[in-house]
N, C-alpha and C. Protein backbone atom coordinates (compact mmCIF):
# COMPACT_ATOMS: atom_id res chain seq x y z
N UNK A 1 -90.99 17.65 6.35
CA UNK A 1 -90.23 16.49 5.93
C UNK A 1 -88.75 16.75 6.19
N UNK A 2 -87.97 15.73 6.60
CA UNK A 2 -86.74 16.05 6.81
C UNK A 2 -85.77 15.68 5.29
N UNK A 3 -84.88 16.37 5.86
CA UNK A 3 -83.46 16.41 4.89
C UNK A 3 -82.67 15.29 5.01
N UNK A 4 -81.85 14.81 3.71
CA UNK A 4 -81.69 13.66 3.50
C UNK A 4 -80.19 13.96 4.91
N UNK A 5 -79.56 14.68 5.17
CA UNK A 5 -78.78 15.00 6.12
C UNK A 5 -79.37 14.71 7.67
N UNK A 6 -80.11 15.30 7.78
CA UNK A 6 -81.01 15.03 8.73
C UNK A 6 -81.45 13.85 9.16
N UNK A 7 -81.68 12.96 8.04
CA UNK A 7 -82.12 11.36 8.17
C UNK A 7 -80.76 10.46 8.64
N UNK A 8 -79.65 11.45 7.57
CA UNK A 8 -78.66 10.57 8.29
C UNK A 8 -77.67 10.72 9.53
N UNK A 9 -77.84 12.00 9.92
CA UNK A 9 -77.81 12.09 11.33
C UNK A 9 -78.67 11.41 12.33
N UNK A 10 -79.99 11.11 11.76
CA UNK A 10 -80.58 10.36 13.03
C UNK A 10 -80.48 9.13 12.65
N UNK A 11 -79.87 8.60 11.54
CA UNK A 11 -79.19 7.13 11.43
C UNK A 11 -78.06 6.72 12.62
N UNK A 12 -77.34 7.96 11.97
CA UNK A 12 -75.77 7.59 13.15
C UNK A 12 -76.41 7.51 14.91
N UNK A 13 -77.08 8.49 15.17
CA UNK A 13 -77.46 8.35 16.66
C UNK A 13 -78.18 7.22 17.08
N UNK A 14 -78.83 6.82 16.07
CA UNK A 14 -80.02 5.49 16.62
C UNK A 14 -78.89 4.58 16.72
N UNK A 15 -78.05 4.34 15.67
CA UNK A 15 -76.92 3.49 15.83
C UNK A 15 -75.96 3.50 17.13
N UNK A 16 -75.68 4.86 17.49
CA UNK A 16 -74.94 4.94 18.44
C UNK A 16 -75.58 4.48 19.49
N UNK A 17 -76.93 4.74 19.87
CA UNK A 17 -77.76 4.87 21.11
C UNK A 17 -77.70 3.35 21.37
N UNK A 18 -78.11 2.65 20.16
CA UNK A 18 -78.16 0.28 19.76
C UNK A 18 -77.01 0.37 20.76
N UNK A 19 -75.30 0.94 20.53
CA UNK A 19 -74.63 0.10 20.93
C UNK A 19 -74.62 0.92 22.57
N UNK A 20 -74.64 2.07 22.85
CA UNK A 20 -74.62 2.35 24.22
C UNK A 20 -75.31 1.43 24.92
N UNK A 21 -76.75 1.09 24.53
CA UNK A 21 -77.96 0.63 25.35
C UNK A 21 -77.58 -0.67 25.81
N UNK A 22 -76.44 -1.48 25.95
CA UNK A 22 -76.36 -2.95 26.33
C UNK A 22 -75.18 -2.23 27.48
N UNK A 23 -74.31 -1.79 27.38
CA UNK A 23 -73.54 -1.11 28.28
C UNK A 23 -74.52 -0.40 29.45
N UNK A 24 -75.38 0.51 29.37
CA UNK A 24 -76.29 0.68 30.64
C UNK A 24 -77.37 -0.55 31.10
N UNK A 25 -77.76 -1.15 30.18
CA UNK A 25 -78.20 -2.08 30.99
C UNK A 25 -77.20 -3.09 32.16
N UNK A 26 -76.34 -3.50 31.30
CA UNK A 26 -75.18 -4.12 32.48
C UNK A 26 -74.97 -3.15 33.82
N UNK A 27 -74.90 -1.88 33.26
CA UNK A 27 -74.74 -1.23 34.62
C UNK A 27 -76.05 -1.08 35.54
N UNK A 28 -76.92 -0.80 34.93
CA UNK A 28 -78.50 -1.12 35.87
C UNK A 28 -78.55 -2.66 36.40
N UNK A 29 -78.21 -3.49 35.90
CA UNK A 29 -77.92 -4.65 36.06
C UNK A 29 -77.67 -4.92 37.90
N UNK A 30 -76.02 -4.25 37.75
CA UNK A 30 -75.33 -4.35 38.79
C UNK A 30 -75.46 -3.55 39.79
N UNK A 31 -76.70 -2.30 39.39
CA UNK A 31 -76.89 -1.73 40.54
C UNK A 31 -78.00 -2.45 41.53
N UNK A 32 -78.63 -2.91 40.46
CA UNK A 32 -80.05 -3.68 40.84
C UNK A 32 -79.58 -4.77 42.28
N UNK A 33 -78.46 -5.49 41.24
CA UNK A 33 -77.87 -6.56 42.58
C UNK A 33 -77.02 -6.38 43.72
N UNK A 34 -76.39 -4.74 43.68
CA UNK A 34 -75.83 -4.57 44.60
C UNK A 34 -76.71 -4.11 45.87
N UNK A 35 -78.01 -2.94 45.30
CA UNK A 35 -79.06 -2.81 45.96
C UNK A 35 -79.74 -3.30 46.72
N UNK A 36 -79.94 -4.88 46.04
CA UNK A 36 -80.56 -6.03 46.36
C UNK A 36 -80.66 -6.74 47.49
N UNK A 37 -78.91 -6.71 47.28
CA UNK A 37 -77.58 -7.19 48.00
C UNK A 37 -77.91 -6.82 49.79
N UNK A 38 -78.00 -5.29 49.63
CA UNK A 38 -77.66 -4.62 50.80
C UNK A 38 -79.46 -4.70 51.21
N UNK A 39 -79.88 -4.79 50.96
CA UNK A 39 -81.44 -5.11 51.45
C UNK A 39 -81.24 -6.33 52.17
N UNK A 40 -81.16 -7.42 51.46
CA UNK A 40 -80.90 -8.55 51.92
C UNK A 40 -80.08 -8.60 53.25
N UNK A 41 -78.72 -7.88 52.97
CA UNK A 41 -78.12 -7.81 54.20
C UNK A 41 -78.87 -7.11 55.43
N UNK A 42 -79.66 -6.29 55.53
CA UNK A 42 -80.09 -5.40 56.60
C UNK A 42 -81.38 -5.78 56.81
N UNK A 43 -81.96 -6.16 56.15
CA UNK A 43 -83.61 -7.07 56.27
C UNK A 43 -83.31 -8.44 56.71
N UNK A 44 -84.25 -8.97 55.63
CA UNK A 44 -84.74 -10.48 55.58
C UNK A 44 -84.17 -10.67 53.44
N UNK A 45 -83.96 -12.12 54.22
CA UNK A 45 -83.31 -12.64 52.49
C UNK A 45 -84.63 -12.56 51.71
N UNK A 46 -85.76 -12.42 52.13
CA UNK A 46 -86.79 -12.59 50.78
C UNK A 46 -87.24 -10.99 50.82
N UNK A 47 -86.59 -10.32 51.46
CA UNK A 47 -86.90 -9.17 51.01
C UNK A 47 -86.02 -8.08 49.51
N UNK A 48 -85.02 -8.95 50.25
CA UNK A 48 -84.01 -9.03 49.01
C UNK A 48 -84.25 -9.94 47.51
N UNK A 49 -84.38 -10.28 47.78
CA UNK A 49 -85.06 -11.61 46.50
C UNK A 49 -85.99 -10.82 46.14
N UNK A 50 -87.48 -10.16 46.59
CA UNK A 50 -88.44 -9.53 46.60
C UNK A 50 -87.81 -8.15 45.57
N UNK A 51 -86.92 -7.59 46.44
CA UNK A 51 -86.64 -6.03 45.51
C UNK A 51 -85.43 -6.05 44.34
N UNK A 52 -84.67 -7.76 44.10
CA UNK A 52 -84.38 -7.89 43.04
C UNK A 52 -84.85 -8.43 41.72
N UNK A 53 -86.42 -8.84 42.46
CA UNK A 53 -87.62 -9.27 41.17
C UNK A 53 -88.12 -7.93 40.64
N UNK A 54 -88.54 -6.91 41.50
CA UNK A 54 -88.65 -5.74 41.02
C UNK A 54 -88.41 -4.91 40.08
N UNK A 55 -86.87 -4.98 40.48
CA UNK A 55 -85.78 -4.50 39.73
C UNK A 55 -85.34 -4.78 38.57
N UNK A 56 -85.60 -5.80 38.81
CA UNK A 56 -85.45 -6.95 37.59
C UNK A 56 -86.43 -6.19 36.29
N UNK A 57 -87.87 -6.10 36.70
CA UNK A 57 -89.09 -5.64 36.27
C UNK A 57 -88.98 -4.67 35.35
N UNK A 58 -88.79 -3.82 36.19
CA UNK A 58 -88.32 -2.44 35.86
C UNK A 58 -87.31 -2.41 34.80
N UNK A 59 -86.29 -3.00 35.25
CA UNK A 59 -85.41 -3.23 34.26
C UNK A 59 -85.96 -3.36 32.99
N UNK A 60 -86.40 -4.20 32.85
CA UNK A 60 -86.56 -4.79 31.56
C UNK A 60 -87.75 -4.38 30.50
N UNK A 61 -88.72 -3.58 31.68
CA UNK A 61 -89.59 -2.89 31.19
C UNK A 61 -89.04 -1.51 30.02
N UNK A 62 -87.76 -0.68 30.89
CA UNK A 62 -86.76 0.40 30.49
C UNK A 62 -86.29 -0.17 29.09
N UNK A 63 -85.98 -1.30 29.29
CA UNK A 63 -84.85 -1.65 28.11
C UNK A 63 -85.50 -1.88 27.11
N UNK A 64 -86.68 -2.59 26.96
CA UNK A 64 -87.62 -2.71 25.43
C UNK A 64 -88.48 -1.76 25.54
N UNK A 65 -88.73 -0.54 26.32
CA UNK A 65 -89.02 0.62 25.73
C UNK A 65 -88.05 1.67 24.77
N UNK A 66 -86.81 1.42 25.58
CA UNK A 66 -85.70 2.35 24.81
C UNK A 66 -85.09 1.43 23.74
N UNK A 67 -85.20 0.08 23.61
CA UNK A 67 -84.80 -0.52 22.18
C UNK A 67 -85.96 -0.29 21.05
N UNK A 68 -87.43 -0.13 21.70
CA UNK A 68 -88.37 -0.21 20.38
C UNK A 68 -87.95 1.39 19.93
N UNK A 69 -87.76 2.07 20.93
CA UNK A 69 -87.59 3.72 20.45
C UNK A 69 -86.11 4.21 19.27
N UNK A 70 -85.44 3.30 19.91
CA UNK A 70 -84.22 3.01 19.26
C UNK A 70 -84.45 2.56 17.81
N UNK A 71 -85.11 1.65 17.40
CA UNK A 71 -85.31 1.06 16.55
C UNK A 71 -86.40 1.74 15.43
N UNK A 72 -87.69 2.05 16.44
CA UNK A 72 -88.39 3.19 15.49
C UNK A 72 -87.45 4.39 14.95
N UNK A 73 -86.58 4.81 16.07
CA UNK A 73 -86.13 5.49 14.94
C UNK A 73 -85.13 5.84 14.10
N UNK A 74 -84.37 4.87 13.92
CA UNK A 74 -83.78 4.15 13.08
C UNK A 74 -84.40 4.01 11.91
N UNK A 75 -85.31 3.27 11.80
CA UNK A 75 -86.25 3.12 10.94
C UNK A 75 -86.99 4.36 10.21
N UNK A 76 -87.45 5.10 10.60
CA UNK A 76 -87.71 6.39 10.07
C UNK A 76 -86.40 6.80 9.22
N UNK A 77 -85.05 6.87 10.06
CA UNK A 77 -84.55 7.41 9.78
C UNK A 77 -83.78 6.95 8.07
N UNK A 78 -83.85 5.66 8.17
CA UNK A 78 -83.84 4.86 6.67
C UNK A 78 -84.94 5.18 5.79
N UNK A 79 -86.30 5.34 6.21
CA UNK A 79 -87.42 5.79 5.40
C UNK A 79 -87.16 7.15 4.72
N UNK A 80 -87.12 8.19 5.83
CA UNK A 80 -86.10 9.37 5.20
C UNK A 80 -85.34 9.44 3.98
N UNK A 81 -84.11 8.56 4.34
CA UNK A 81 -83.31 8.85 3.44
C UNK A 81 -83.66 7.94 2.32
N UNK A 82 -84.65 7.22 2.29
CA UNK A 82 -85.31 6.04 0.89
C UNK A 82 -84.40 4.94 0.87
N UNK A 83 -83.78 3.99 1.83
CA UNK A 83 -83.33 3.22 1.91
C UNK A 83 -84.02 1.97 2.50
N UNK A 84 -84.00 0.49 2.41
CA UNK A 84 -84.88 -0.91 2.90
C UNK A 84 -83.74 -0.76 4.04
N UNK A 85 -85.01 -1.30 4.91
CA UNK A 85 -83.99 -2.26 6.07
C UNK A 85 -83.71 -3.86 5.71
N UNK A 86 -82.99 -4.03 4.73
CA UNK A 86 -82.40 -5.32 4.33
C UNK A 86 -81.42 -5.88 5.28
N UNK A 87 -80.69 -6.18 4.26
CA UNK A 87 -79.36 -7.25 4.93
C UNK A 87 -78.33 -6.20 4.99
N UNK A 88 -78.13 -4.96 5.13
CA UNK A 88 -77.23 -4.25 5.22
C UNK A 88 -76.90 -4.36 6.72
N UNK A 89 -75.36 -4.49 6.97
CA UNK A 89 -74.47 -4.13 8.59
C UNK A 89 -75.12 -2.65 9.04
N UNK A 90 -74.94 -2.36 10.30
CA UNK A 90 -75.01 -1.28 10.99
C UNK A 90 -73.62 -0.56 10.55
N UNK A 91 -72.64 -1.20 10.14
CA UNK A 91 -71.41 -0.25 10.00
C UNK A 91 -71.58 0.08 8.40
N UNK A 92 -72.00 -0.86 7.42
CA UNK A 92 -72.06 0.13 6.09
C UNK A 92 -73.36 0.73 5.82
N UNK A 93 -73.85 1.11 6.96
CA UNK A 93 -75.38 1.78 6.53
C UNK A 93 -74.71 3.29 7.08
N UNK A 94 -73.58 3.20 8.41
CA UNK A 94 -72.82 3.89 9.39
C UNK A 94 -72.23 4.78 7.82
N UNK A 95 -71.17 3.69 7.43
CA UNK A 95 -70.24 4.89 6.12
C UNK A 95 -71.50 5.52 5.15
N UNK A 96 -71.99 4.80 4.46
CA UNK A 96 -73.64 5.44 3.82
C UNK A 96 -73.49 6.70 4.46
N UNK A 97 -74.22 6.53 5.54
CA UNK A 97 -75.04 7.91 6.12
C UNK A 97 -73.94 8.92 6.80
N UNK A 98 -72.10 8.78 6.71
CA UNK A 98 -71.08 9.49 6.69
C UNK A 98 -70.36 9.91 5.78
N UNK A 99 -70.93 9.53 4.54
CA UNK A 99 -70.71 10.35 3.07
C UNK A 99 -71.74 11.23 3.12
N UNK A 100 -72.81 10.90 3.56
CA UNK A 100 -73.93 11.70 3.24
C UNK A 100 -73.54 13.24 3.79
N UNK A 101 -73.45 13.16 5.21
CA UNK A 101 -73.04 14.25 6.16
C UNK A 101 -71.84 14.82 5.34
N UNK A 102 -70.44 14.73 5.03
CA UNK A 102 -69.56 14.96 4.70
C UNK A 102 -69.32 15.68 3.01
């Protein structure tokens, strides 16, 4: 069983990881279409269209695997420390679990 420290260290990271994870998607985003881009240019336009549906795919497949993971564990990590996932902000669950550490 983990330590109530412990729980709230993996509070802060799940938190941190929520807000990184929209920042790499934008950037997978734009690699996807620049990729796309240059297919298109050196092929055929539906080949391009073709490997930005893909991409697309993929994409999005990545992103609600690493948000449910995100979120599971998050969730644990509130179970841990004996707290509901209510109506509490991400930033005062943030000070919470930075008294805790401190």
């Amino acid at each position: 069983m983990a330590t109530k420290k412990e729980g709230a260290q993996r509070l802060i990271d799940s938190l941190d990881s929520g807000r990184k994870i929209q920042q790499k998607l934008w950037f997978a985003v734009g690699q996807a279409v620049v990729v796309s881009a240059a297919i298109a240019w050196f092929t055929q336009w539906q080949f391009g269209i073709a490997a930005l549906l893909v991409f697309g795919l993929l994409i999005q497949f990545a992103f609600e695997r690493m948000s449910n993971s995100i979120e599971a564990s998050r969730l644990e990590a509130l179970q841990t420390l004996g707290w509901s996932a209510g109506n509490e902000t991400d930033e005062s669950l943030r000070l919470k679990a930075q008294k805790i550490l401190s």
